[in-house]
Every structure is written in C-alpha cells, then in structure tokens.
C-alpha atoms as a PDB file:
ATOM      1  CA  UNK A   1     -75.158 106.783 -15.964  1.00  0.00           C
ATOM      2  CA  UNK A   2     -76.856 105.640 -19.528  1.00  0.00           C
ATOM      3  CA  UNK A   3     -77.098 102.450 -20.728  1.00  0.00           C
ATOM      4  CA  UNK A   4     -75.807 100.294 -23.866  1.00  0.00           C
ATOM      5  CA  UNK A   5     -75.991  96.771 -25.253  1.00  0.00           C
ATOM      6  CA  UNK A   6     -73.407  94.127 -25.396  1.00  0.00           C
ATOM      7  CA  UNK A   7     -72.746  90.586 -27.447  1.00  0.00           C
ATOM      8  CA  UNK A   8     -76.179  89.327 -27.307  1.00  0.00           C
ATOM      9  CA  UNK A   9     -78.343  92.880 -27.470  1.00  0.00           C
ATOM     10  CA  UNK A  10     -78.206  92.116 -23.290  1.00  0.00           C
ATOM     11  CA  UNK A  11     -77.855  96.012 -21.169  1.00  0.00           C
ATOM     12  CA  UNK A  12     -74.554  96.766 -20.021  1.00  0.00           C
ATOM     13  CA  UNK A  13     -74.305 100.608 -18.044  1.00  0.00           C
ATOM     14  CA  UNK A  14     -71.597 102.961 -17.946  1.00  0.00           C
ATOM     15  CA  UNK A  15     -71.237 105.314 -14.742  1.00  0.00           C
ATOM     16  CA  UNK A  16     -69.036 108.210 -14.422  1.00  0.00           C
ATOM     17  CA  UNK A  17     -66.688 107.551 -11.270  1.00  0.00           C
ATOM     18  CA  UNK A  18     -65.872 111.380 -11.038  1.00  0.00           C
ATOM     19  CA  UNK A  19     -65.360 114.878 -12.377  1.00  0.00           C
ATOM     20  CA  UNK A  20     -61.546 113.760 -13.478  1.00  0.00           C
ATOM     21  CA  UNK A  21     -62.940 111.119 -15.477  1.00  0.00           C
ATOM     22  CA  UNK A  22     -63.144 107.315 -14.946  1.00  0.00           C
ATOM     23  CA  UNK A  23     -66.277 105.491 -15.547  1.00  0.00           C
ATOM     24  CA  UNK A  24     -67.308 101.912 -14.252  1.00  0.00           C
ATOM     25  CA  UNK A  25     -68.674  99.636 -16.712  1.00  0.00           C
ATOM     26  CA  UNK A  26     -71.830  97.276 -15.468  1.00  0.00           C
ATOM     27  CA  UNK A  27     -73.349  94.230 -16.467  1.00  0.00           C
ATOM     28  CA  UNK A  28     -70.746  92.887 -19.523  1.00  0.00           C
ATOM     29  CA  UNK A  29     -68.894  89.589 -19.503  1.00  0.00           C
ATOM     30  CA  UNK A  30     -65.355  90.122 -20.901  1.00  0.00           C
ATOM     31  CA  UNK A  31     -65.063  86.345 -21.334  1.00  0.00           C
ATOM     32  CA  UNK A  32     -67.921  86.164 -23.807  1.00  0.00           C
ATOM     33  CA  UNK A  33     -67.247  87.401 -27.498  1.00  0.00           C
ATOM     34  CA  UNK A  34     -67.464  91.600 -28.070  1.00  0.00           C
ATOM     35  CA  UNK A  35     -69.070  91.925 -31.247  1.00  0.00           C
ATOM     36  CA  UNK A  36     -68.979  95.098 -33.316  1.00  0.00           C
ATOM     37  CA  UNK A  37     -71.829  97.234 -31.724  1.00  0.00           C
ATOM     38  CA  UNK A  38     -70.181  96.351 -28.362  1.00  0.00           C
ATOM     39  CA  UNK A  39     -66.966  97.380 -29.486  1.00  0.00           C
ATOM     40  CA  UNK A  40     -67.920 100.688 -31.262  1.00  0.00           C
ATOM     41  CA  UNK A  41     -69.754 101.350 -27.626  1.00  0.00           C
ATOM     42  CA  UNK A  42     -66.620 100.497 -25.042  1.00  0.00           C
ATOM     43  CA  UNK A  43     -64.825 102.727 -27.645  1.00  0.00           C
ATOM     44  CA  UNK A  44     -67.223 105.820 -27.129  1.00  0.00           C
ATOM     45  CA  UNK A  45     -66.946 104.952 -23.884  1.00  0.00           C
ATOM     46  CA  UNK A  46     -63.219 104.992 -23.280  1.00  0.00           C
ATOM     47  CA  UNK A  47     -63.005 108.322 -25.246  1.00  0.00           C
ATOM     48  CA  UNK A  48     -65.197 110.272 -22.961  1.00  0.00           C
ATOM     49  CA  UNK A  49     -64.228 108.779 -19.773  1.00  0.00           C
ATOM     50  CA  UNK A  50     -60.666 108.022 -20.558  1.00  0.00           C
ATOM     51  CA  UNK A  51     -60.347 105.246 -17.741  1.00  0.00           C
ATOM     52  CA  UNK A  52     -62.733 102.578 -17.703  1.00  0.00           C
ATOM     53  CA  UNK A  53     -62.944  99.822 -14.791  1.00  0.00           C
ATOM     54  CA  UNK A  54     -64.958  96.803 -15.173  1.00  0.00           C
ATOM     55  CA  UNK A  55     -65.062  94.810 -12.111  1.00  0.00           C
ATOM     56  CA  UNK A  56     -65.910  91.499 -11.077  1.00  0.00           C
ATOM     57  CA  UNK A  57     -64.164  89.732 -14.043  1.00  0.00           C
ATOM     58  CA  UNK A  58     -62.674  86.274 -13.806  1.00  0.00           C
ATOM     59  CA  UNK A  59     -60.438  86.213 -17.342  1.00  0.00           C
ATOM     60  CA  UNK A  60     -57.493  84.211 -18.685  1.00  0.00           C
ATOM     61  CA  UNK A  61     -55.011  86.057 -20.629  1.00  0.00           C
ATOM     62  CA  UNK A  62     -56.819  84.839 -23.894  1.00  0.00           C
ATOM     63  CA  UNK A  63     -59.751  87.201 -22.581  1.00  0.00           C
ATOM     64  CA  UNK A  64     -57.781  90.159 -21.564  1.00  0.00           C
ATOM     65  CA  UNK A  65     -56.147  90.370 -25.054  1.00  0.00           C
ATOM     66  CA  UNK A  66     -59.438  90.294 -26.911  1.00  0.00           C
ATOM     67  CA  UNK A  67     -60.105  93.134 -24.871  1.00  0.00           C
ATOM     68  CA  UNK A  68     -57.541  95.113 -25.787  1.00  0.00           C
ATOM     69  CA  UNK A  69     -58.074  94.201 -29.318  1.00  0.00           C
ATOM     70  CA  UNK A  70     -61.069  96.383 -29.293  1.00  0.00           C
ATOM     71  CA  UNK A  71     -58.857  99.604 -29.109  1.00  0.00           C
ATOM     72  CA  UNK A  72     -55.773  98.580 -31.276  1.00  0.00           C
ATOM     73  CA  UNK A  73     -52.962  96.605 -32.135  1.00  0.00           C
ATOM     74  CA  UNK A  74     -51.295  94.719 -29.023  1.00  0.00           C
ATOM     75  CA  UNK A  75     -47.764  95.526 -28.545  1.00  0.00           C
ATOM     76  CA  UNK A  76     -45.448  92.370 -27.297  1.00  0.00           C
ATOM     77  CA  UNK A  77     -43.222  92.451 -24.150  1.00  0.00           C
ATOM     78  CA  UNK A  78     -41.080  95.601 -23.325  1.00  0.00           C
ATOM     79  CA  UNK A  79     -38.682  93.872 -20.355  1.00  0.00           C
ATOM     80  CA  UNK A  80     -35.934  90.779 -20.843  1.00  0.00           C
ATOM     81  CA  UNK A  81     -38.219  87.638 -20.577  1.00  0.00           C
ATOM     82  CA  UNK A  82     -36.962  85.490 -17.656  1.00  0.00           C
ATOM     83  CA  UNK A  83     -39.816  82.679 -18.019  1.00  0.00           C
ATOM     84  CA  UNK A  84     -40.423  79.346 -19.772  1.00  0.00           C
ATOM     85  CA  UNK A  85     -40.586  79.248 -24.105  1.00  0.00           C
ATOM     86  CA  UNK A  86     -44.628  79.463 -23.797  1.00  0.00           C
ATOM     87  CA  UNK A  87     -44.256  82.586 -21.860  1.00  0.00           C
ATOM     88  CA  UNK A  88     -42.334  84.233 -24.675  1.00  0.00           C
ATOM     89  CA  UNK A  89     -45.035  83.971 -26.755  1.00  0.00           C
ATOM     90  CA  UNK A  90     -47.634  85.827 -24.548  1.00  0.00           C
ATOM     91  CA  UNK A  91     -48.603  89.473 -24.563  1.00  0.00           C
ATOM     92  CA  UNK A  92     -48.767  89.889 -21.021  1.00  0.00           C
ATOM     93  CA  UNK A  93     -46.019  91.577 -18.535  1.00  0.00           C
ATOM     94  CA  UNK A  94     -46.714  90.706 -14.803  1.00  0.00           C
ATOM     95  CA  UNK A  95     -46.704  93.719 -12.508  1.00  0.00           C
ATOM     96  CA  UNK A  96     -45.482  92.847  -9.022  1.00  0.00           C
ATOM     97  CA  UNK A  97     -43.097  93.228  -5.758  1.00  0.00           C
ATOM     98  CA  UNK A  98     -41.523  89.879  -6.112  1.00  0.00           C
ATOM     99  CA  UNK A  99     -39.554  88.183  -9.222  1.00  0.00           C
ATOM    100  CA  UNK A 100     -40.908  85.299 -10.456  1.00  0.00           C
ATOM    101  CA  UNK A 101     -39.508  82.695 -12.331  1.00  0.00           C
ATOM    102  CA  UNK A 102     -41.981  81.511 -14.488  1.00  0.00           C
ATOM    103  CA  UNK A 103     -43.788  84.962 -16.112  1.00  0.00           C
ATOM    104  CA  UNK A 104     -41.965  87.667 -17.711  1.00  0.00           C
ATOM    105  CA  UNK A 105     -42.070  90.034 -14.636  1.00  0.00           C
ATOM    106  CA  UNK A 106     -41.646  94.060 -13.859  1.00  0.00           C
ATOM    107  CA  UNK A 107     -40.907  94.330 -10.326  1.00  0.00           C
ATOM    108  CA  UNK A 108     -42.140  97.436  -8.628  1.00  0.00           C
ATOM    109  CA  UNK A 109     -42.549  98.261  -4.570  1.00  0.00           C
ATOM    110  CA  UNK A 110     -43.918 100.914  -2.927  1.00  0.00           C
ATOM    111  CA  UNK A 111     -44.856 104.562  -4.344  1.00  0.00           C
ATOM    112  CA  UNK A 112     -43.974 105.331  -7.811  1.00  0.00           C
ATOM    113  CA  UNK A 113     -44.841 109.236  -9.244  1.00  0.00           C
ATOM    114  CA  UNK A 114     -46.731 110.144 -11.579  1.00  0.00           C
ATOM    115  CA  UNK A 115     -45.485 109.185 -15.232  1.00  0.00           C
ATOM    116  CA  UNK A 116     -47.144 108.384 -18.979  1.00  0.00           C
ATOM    117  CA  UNK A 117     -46.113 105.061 -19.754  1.00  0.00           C
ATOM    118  CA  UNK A 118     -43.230 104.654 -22.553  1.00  0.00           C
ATOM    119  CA  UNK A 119     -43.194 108.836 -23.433  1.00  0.00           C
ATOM    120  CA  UNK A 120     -39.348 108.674 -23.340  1.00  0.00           C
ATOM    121  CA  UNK A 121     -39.726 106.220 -26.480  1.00  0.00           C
ATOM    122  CA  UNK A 122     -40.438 107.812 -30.213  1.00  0.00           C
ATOM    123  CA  UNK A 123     -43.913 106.184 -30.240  1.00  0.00           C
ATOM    124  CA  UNK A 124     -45.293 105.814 -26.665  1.00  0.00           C
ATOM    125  CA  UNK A 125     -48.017 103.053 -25.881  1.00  0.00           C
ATOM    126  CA  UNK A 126     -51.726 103.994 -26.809  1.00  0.00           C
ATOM    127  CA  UNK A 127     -53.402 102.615 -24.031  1.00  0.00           C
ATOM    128  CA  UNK A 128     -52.790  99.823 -21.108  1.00  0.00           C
ATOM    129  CA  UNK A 129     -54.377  97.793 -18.694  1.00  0.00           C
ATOM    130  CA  UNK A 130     -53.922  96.118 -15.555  1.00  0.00           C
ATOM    131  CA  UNK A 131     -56.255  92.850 -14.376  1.00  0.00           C
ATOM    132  CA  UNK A 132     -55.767  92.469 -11.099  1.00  0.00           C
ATOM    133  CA  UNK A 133     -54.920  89.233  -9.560  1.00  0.00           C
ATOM    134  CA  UNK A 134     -53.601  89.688  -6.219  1.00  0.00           C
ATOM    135  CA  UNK A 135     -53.722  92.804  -4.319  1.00  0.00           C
ATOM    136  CA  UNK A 136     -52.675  94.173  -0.891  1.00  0.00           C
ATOM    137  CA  UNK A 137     -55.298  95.406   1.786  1.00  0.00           C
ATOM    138  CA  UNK A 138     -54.102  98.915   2.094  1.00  0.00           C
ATOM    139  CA  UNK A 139     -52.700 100.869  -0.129  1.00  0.00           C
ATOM    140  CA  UNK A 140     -51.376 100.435  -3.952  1.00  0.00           C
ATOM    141  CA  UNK A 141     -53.977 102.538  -5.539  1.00  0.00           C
ATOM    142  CA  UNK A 142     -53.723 103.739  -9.163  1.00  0.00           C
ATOM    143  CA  UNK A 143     -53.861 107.740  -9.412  1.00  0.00           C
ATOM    144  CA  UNK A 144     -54.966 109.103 -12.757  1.00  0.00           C
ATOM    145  CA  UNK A 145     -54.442 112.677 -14.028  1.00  0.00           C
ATOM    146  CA  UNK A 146     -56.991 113.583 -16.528  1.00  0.00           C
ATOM    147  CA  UNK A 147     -54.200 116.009 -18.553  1.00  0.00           C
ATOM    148  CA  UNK A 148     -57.169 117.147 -21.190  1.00  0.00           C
ATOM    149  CA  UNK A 149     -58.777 118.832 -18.366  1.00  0.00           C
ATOM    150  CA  UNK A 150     -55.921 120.250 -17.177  1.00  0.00           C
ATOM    151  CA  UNK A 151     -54.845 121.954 -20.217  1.00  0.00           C
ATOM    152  CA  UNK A 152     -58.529 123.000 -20.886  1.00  0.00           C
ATOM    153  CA  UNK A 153     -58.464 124.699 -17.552  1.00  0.00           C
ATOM    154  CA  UNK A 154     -55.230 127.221 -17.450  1.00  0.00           C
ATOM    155  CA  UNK A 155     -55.791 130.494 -18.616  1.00  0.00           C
ATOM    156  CA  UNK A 156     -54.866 131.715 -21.595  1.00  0.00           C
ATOM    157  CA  UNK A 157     -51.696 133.421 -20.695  1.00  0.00           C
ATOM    158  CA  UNK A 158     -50.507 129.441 -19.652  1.00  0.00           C
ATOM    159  CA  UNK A 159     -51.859 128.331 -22.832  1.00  0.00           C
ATOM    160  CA  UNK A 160     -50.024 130.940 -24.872  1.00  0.00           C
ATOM    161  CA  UNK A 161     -46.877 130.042 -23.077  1.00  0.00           C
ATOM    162  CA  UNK A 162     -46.782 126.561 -23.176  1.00  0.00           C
ATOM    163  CA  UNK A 163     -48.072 126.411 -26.973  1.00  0.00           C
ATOM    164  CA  UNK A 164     -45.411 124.901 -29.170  1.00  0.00           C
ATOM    165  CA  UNK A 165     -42.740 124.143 -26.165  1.00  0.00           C
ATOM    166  CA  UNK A 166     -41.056 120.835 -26.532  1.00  0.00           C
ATOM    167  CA  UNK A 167     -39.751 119.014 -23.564  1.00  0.00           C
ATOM    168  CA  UNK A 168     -37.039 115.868 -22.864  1.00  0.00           C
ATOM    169  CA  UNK A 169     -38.637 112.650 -21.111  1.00  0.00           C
ATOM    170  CA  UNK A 170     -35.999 110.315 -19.676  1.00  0.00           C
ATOM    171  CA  UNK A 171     -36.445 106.715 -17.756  1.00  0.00           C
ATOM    172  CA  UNK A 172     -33.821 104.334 -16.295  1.00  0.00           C
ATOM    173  CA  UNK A 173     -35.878 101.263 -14.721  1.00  0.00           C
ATOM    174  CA  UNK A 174     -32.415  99.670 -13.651  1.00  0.00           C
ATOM    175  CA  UNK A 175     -31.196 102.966 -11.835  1.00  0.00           C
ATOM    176  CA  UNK A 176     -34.561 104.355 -10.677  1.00  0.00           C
ATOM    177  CA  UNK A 177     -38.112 102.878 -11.454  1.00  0.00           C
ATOM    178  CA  UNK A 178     -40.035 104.862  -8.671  1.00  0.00           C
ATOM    179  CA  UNK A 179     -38.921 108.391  -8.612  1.00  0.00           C
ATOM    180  CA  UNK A 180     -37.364 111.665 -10.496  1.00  0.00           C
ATOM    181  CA  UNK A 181     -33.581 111.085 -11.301  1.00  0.00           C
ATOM    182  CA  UNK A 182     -31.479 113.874 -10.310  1.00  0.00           C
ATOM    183  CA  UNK A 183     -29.361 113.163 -13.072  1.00  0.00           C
ATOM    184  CA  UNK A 184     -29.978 111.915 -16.807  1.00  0.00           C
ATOM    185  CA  UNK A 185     -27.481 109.159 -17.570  1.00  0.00           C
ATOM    186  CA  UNK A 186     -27.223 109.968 -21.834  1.00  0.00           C
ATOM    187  CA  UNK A 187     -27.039 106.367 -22.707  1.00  0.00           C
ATOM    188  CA  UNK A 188     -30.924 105.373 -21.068  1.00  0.00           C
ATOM    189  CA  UNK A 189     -33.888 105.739 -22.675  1.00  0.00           C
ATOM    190  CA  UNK A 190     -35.375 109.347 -23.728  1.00  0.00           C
ATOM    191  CA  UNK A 191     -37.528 111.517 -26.085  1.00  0.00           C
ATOM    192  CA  UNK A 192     -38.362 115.276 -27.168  1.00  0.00           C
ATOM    193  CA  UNK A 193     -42.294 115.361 -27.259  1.00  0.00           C
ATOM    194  CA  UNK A 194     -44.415 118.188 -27.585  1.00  0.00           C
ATOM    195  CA  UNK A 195     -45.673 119.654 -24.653  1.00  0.00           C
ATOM    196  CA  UNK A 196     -49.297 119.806 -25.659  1.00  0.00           C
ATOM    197  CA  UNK A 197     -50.242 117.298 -28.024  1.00  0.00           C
ATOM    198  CA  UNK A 198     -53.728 117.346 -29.705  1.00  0.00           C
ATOM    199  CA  UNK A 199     -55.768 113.491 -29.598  1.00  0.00           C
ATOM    200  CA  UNK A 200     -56.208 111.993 -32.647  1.00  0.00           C
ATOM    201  CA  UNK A 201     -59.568 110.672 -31.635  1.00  0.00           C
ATOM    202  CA  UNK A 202     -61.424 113.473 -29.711  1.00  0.00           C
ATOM    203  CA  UNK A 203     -59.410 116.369 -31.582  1.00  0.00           C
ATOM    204  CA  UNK A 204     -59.077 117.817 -27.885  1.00  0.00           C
ATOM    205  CA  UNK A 205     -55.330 119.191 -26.494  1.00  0.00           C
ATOM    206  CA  UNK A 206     -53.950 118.010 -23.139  1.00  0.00           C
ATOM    207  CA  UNK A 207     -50.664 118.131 -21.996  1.00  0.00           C
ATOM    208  CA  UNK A 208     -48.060 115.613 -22.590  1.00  0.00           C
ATOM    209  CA  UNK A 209     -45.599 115.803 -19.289  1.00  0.00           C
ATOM    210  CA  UNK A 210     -45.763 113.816 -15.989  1.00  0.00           C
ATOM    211  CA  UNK A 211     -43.198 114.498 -12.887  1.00  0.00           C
ATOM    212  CA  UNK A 212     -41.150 111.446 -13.065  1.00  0.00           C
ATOM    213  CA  UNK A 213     -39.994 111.636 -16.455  1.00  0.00           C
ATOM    214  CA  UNK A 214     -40.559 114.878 -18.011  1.00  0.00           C
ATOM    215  CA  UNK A 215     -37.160 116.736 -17.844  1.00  0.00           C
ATOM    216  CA  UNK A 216     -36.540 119.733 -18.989  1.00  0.00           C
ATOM    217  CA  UNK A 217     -38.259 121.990 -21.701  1.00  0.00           C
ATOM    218  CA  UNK A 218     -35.693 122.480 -25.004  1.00  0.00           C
ATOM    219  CA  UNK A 219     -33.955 125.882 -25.473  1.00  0.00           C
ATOM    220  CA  UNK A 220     -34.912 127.052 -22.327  1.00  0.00           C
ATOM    221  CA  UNK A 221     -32.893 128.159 -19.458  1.00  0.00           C
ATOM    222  CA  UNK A 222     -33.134 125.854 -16.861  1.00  0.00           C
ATOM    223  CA  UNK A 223     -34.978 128.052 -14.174  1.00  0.00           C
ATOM    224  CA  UNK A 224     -37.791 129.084 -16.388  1.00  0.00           C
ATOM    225  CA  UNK A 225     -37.937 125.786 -17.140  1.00  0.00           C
ATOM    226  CA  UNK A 226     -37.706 124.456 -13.425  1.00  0.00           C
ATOM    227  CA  UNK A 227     -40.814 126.878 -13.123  1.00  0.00           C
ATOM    228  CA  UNK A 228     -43.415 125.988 -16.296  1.00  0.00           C
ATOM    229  CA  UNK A 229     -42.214 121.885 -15.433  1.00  0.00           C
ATOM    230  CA  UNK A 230     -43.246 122.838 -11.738  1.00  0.00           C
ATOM    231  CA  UNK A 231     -46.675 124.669 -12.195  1.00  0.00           C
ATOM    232  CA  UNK A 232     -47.765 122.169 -14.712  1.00  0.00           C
ATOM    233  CA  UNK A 233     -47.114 119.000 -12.539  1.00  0.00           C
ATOM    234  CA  UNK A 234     -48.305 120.722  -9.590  1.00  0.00           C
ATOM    235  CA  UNK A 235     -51.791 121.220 -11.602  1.00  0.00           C
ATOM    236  CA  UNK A 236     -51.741 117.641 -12.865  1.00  0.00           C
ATOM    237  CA  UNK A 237     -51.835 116.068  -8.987  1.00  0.00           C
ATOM    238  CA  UNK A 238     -54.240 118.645  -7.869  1.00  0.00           C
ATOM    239  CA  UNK A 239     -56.827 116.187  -6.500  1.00  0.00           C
ATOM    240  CA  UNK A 240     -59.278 117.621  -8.686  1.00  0.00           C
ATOM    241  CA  UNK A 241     -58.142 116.656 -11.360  1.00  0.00           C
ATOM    242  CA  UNK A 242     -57.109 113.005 -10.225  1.00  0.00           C
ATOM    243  CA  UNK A 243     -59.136 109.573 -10.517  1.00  0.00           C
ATOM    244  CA  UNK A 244     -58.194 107.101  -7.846  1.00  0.00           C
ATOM    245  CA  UNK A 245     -58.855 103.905  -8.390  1.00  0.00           C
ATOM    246  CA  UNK A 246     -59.069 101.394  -5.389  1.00  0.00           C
ATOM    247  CA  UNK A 247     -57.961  98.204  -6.287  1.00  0.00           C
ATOM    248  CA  UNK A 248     -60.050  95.193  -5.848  1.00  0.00           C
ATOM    249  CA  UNK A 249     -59.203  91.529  -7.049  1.00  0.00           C
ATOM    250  CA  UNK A 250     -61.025  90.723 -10.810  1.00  0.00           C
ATOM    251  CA  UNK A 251     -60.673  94.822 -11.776  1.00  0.00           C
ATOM    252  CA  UNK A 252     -59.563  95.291 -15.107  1.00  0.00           C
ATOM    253  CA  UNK A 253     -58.878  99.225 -16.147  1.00  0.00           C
ATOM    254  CA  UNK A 254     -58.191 100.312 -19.633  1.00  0.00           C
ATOM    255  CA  UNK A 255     -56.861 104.015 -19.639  1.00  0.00           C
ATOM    256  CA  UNK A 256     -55.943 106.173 -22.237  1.00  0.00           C
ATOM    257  CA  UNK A 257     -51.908 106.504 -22.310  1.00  0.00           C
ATOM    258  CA  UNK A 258     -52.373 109.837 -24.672  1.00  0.00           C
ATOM    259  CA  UNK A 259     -53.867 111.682 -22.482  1.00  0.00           C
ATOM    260  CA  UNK A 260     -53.543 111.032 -19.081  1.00  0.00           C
ATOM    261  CA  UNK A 261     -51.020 110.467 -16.496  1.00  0.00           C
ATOM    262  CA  UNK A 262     -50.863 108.173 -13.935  1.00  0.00           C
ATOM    263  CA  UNK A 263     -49.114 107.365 -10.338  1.00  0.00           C
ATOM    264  CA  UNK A 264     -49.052 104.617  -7.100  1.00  0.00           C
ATOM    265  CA  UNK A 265     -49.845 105.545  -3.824  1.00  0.00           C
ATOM    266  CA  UNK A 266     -47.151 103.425  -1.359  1.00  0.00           C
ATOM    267  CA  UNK A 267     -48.111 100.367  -0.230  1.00  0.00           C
ATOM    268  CA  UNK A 268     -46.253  97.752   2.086  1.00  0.00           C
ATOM    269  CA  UNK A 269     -43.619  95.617   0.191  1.00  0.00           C
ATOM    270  CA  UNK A 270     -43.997  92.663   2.040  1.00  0.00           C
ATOM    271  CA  UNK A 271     -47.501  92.150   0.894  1.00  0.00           C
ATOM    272  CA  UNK A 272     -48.209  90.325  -2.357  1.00  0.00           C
ATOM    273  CA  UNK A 273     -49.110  92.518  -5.549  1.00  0.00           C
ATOM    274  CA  UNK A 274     -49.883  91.185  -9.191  1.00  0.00           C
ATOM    275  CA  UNK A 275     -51.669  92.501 -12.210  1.00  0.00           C
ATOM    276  CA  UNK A 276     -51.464  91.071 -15.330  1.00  0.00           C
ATOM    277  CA  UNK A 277     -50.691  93.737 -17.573  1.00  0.00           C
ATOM    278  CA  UNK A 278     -50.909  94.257 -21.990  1.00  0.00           C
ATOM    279  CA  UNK A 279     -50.405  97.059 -24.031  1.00  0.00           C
ATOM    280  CA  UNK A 280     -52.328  98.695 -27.118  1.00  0.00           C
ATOM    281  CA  UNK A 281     -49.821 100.173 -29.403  1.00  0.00           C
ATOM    282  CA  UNK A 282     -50.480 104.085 -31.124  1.00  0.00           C
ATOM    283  CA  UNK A 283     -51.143 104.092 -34.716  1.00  0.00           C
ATOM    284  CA  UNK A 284     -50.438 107.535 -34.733  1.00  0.00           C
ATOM    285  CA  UNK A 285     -47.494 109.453 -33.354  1.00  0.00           C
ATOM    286  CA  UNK A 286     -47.613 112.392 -30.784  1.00  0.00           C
ATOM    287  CA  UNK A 287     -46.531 115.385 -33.290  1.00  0.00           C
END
C-alpha cells in the first residue's frame, strides 16, 4: 500500500488486491474535480496495477466521464441506440439482463468467457469501466487476466514460438454474445492482430488473445493452431494469474483493455444487473 494526494493535497492510498494485479483506490471523491497531480497519480497507478476499483462512489454520468477523461479520449456508443434524443447524446452504454427502453442498453445473462473488448475491430478500445448500479447477491463477478504476466512467465521456447504469429478475432453479439462460435459467419465483425503486442505506455509485451474471440493463428494449419490457441488460453484462466473482482453497488473499475483480458462468472438471470459503462478510445494502434 503507499499513499498519494488528490484535488485538494488531501491522502488518497492505493492497495494491491493481488499478485495478478488489481489495486483498490482509498480515500478520493470521484465527484470532486481531479486536478493534474491527481491525474498524473491514478495514471501511475492504473499502469502498474492495470485494474483499479474505487469503491463507495455515488456518481452521475457527468462524474464517470471526467473520470475516464483522465486516461484518454471517450469513445461514443458502439450498439443501435433504442432510448430517448438526450440519451443519444451520452457516452454511456448500460450493461444489463433486461432491455430497457429508455438507455441505450447491451443485454447480457449469465456467464460470458473470457474476451478483450472490441479486438475483432482495427483499433480496439483502450480502456473501460463499469459503475455499478444494481447488482445480484451471488454471482456476476468480473474475472481479469493479467496477459503481461502471462507472457512474461512462458519459457523461452513459448516465447520464441509465439513471437511474430498473427491471429483472427471474430464476434457476432446477435448470434452469440456469451461463448466461442463454432463457426465464423464472414460478414460479422473481425480482425488479424498480433499475437504479442508490446504497451505503448509501460514498453512491456503481453499477449493479445482471449478464448471467446481469438480464432485461429494465420498460415497455420489448424491443429498446431488448435494447440498454441489452447495452451495460451489455458495459461490466461490459470487462477494465478486472474483478478476477481466481487461486485458491490457504487464500484467503479477502470482496466486496461491492452493488456488484459477479462470474463463473467454465471449468475442467475432473473436477478437485476446494471452497470453503467464508457469507453476510453487507443491513440495508438496494436502493431
């Protein structure tokens, strides 16, 4: 745990959560302005922890956005907007297992495997968060892969093997928002990135691949492929190398799209879920 200063030179902490990364962030008021020193320190932060959770927040959408300001550019909504004319205008998707009318709304039940948000695009998202409005009493939990540390821990023959290796990432929502397709339907979304890619903050390599939408590695047959795809994702949910977070209402996590992947553990449908979610957008692309 050490200690740094917020708007207002008042102490705000930052505690690891565990060896996979994550780190809890004490004593700041997200609905007060961040000024510089504040936001150079949540930065440093975010960088060596790569999830941070600050708890106990009670923030509008106004406050959530400044937020994210800190790290980048905000990207606007990625799904059809189904709400009222004011609710075009906000940056904020609602994450939840019911439709609703009056937000701009992904709806998502149950389990969903482990995936890096928007890699199937050209330019996937920088960072997101989630602020967490209503959540269910069991279950729903937010699994993060910490893929630097999973890449800086194969052995050199994996290294050597998977250096340079390019791989197809592929999402439907419409056809399959939870799981692996067992088919890839040409006309839906999907990507070749690099199978390693090197952070443009830190400098440091991680992997770039996640078991729902990571494919198939180019110009390989698909066996080998079947196997590298395989190991790799296998080492990625190793519980040692996972942050889970535990949901409670007023969370809000920032986590580092670029290096990191992340999952849901199943919880019941019939019980309410709803996070407010915004996006950072990457300044820099993943080659």
């Amino acid at each position: 745990m050490y200690t740094v200063l917020d708007s207002g030179n008042a102490p705000f902490t930052v505690s690891p959560l565990s060896e996979a990364g994550g780190a809890v962030v004490s004593g700041i008021d997200l609905r007060r302005p961040i000024d510089s020193a504040t936001a150079d320190a949540l930065r440093a932060a975010w960088r060596e922890h790569l999830v941070l959770v600050v708890r106990d927040q009670e923030l509008e959408e106004a406050d959530q956005e400044r937020f994210c300001a800190v790290f980048g550019e905000l990207a606007g909504l990625h799904s059809k907007v189904t709400a009222a004319a004011k609710a075009e205008e906000s940056r904020a998707l609602w994450v939840a297992n019911v439709d609703d009318p009056d937000r701009p709304t992904a709806v998502q039940r149950g389990e969903m495997m482990y995936h890096i948000d928007q890699c199937y695009t050209e330019r996937p998202s920088k960072a997101s968060t989630l602020y967490a409005v209503t959540i269910p009493d069991i279950g729903g939990n937010t699994r993060f892969s910490n893929l630097v540390k999973v890449y800086e821990e194969l052995s050199d023959d994996w290294k050597e093997r998977v250096a340079g290796l390019r791989a197809l990432n592929y999402f439907d929502y419409r056809a399959n928002a939870n799981t692996r397709p067992d088919s890839i339907d040409p006309d839906a979304p999907q990507y070749t990135h690099p199978l390693v890619r090197t952070h443009a903050d830190s400098g440091r390599k991680s992997l770039f691949a996640n078991r729902q939408m990571t494919m198939r590695i180019d110009g390989m047959d698909a066996s080998e492929s079947d196997e590298i795809l395989s190991y790799l994702f296998d080492r990625m949910e190793d519980p040692a190398n996972v942050y889970e977070h535990v949901w409670r209402v007023g969370d809000l996590v920032l986590w580092d799209n670029r290096c990191t992947a992340h999952a849901r553990t199943y919880y019941d449908p019939e019980k309410r879920r709803l996070l407010r979610r915004m996006t950072v957008l990457d300044e820099n692309p993943v080659s």
